[in-house]
N, C-alpha and C. Protein backbone atom coordinates (compact mmCIF):
# COMPACT_ATOMS: atom_id res chain seq x y z
N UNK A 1 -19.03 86.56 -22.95
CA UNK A 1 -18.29 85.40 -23.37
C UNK A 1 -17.23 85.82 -24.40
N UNK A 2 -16.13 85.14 -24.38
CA UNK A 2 -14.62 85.61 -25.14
C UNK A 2 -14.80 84.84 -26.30
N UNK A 3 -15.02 85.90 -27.71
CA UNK A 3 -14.95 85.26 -29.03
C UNK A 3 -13.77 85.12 -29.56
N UNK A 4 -13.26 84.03 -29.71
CA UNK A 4 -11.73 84.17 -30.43
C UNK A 4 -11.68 84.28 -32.12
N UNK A 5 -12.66 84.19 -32.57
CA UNK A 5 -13.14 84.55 -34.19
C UNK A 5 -12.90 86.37 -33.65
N UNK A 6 -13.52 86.84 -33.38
CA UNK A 6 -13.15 88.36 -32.77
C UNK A 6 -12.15 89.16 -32.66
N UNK A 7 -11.30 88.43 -31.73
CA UNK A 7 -10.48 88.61 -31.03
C UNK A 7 -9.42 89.03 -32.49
N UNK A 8 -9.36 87.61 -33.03
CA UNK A 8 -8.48 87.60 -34.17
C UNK A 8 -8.51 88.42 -35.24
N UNK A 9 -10.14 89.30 -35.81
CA UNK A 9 -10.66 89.55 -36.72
C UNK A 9 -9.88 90.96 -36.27
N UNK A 10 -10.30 91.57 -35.11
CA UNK A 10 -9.82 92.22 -34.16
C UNK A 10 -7.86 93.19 -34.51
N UNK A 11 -7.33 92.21 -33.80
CA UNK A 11 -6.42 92.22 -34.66
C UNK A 11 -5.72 92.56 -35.91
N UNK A 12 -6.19 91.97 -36.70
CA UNK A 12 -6.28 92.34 -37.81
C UNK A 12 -6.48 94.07 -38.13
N UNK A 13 -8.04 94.28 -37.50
CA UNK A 13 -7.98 95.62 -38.18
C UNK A 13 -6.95 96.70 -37.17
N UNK A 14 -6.56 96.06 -36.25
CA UNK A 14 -5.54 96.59 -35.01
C UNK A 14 -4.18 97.48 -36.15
N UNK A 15 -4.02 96.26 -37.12
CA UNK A 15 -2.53 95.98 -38.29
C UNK A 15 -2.71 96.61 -38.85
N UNK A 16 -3.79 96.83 -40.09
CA UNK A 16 -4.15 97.61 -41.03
C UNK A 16 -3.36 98.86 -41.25
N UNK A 17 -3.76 99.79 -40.33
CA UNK A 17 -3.19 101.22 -40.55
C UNK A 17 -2.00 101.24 -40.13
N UNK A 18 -1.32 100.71 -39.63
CA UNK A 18 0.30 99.72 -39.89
C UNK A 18 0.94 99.47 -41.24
N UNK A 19 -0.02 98.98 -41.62
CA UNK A 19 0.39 98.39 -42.77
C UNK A 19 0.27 99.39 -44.14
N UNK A 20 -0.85 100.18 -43.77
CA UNK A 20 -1.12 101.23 -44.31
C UNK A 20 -0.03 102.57 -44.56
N UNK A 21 0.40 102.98 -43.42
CA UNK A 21 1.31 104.10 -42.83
C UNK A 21 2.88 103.37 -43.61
N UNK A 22 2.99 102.54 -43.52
CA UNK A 22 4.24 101.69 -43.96
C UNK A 22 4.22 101.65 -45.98
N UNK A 23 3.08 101.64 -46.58
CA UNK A 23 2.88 101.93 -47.65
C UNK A 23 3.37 103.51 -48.01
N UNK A 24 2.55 104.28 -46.94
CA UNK A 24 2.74 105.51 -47.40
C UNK A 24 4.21 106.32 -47.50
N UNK A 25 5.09 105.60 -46.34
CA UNK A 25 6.28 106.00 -45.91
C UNK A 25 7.24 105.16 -46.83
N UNK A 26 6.74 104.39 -47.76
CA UNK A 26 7.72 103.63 -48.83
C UNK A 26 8.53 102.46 -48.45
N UNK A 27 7.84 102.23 -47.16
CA UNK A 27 8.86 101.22 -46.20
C UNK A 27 8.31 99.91 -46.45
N UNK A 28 8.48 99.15 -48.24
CA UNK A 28 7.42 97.92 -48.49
C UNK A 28 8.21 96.64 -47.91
N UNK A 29 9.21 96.80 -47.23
CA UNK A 29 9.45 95.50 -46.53
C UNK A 29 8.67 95.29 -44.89
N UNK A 30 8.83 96.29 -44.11
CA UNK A 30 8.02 96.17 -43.44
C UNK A 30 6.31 96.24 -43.43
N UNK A 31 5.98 96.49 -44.63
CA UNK A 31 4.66 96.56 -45.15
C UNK A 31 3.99 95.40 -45.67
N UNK A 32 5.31 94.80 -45.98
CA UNK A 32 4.95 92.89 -46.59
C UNK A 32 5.01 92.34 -45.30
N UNK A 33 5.57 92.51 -43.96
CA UNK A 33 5.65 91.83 -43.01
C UNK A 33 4.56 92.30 -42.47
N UNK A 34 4.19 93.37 -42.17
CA UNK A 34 2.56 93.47 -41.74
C UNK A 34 1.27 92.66 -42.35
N UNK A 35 1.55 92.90 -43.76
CA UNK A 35 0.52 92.06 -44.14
C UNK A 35 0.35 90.60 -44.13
N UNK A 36 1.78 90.33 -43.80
CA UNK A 36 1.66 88.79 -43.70
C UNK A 36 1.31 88.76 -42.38
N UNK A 37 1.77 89.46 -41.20
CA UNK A 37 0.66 88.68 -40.16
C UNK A 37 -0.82 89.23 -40.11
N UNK A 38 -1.54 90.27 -41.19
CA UNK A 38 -2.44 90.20 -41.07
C UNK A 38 -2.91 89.02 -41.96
N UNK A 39 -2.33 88.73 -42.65
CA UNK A 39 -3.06 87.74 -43.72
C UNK A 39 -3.16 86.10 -42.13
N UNK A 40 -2.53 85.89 -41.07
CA UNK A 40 -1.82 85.03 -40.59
C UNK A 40 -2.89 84.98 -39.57
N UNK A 41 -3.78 86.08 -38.98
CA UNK A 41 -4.55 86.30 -37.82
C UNK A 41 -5.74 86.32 -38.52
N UNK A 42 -5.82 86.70 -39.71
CA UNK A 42 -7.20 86.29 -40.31
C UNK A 42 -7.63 84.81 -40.61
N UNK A 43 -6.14 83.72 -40.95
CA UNK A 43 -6.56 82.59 -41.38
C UNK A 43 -6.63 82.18 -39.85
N UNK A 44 -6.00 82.61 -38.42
CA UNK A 44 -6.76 82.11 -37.08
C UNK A 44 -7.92 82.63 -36.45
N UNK A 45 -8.53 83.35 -37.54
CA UNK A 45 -9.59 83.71 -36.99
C UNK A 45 -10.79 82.69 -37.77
N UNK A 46 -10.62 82.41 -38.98
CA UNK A 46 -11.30 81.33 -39.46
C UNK A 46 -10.52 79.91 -38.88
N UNK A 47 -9.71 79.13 -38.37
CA UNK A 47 -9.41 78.32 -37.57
C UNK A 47 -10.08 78.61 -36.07
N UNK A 48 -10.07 80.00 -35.64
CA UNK A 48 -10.87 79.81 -34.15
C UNK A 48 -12.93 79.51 -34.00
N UNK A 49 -13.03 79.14 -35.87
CA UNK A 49 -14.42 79.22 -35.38
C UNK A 49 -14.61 77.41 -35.83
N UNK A 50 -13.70 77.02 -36.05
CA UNK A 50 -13.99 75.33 -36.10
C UNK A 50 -12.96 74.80 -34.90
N UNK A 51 -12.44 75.22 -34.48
CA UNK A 51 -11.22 74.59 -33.48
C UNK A 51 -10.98 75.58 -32.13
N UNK A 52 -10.63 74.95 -31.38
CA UNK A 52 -10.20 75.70 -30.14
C UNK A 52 -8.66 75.56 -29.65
N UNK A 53 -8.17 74.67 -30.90
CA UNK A 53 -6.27 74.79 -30.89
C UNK A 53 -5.42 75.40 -31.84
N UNK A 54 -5.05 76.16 -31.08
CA UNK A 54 -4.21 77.53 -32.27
C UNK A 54 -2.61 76.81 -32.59
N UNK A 55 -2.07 76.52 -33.42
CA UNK A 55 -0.68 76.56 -33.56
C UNK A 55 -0.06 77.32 -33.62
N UNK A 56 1.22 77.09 -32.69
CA UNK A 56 1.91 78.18 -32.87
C UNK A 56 3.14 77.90 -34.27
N UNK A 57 2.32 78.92 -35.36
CA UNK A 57 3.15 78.45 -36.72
C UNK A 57 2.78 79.71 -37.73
N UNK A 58 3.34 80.14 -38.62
CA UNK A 58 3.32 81.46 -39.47
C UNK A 58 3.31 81.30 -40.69
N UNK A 59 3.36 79.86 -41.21
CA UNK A 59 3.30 79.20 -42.21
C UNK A 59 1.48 79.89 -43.35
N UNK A 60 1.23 80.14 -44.26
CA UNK A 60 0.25 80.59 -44.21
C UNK A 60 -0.46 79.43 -45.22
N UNK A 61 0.56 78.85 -45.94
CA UNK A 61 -0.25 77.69 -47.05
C UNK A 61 -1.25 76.54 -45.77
N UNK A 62 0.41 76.41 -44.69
CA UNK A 62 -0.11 75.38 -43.84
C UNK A 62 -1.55 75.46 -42.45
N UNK A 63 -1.81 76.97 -42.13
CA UNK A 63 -2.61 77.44 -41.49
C UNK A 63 -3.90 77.59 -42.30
N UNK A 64 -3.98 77.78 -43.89
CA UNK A 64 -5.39 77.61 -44.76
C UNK A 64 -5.32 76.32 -44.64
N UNK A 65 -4.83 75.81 -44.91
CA UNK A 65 -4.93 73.85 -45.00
C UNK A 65 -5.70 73.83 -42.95
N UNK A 66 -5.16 74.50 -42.47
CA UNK A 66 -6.06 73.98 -40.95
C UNK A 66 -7.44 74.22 -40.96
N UNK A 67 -7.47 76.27 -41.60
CA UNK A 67 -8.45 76.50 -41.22
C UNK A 67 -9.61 75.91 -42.30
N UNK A 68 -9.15 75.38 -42.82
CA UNK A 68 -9.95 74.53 -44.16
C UNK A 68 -10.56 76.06 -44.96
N UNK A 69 -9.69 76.29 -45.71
CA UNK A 69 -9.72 77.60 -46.53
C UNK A 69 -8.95 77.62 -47.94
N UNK A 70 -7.91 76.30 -47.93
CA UNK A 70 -6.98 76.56 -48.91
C UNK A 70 -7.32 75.99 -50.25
N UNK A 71 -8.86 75.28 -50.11
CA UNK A 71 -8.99 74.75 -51.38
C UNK A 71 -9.80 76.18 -51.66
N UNK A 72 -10.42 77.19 -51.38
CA UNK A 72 -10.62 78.62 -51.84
C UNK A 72 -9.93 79.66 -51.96
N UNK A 73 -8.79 78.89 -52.13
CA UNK A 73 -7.69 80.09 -52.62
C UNK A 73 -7.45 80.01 -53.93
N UNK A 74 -7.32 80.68 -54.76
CA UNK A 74 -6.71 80.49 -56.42
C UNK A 74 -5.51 80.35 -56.07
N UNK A 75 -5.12 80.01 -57.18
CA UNK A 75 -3.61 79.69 -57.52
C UNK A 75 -2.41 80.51 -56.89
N UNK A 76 -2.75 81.96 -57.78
CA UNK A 76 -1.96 83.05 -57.53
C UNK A 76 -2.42 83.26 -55.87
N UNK A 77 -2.85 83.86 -54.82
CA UNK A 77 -2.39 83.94 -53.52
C UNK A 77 -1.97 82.71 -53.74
N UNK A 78 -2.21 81.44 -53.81
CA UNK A 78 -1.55 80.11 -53.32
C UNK A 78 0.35 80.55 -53.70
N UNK A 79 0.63 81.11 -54.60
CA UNK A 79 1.97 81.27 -55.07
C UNK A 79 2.50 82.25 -54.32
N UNK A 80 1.94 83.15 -53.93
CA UNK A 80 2.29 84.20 -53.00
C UNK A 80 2.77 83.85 -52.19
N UNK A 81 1.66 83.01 -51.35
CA UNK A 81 2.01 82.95 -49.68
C UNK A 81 3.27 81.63 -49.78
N UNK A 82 3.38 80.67 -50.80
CA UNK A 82 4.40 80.03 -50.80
C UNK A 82 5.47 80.95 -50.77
N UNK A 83 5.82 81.86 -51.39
CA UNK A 83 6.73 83.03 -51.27
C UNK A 83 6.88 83.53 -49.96
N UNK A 84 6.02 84.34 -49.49
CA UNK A 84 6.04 84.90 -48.73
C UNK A 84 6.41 84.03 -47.32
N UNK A 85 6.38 82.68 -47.43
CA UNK A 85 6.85 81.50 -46.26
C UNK A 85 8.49 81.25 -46.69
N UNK A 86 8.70 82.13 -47.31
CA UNK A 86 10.26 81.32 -46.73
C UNK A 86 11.16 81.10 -45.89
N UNK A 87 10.96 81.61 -44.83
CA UNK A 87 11.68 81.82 -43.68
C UNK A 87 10.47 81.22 -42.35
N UNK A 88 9.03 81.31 -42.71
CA UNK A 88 8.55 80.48 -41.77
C UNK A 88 8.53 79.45 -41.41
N UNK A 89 7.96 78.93 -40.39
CA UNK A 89 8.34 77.62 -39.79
C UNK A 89 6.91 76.70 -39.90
């Protein structure tokens, strides 16, 4: 049977050494864009274990607010990922 909590978690560690290699090579813009879609497939991987409808959206304040996660965020990530959304939709 196809776990989409998995799938997504999955993912994620798919990015990592992406994101990793991009640290090492000094390249921190593409290294912030990795981590934001890992930060992005982790909050649908906690949305795929209460829901079976994914949005298609990159927003990350608005995807914790789905996956019901954002009242366990502190402040600071909360300020981050407002940052880090400026160009998302």
């Amino acid at each position: 049977m196809f776990n989409k909590t998995e799938y997504w978690l999955e993912l994620c560690d798919d990015d990592i050494p992406v994101a990793k290699a991009m640290l090492q090579s000094k390249n921190y813009l593409w290294m912030g864009f990795i981590c934001h879609l890992i930060t992005e497939k982790a909050l649908k991987a906690a949305m795929a274990s209460i829901t079976d409808e994914m949005p298609k959206i990159h927003h990350l304040l608005k995807l914790a607010n789905m996956a019901q996660v954002n009242n366990d965020l502190s402040e600071l990530p909360k300020k981050s990922a407002w940052q880090a959304n400026a160009f998302a939709n």
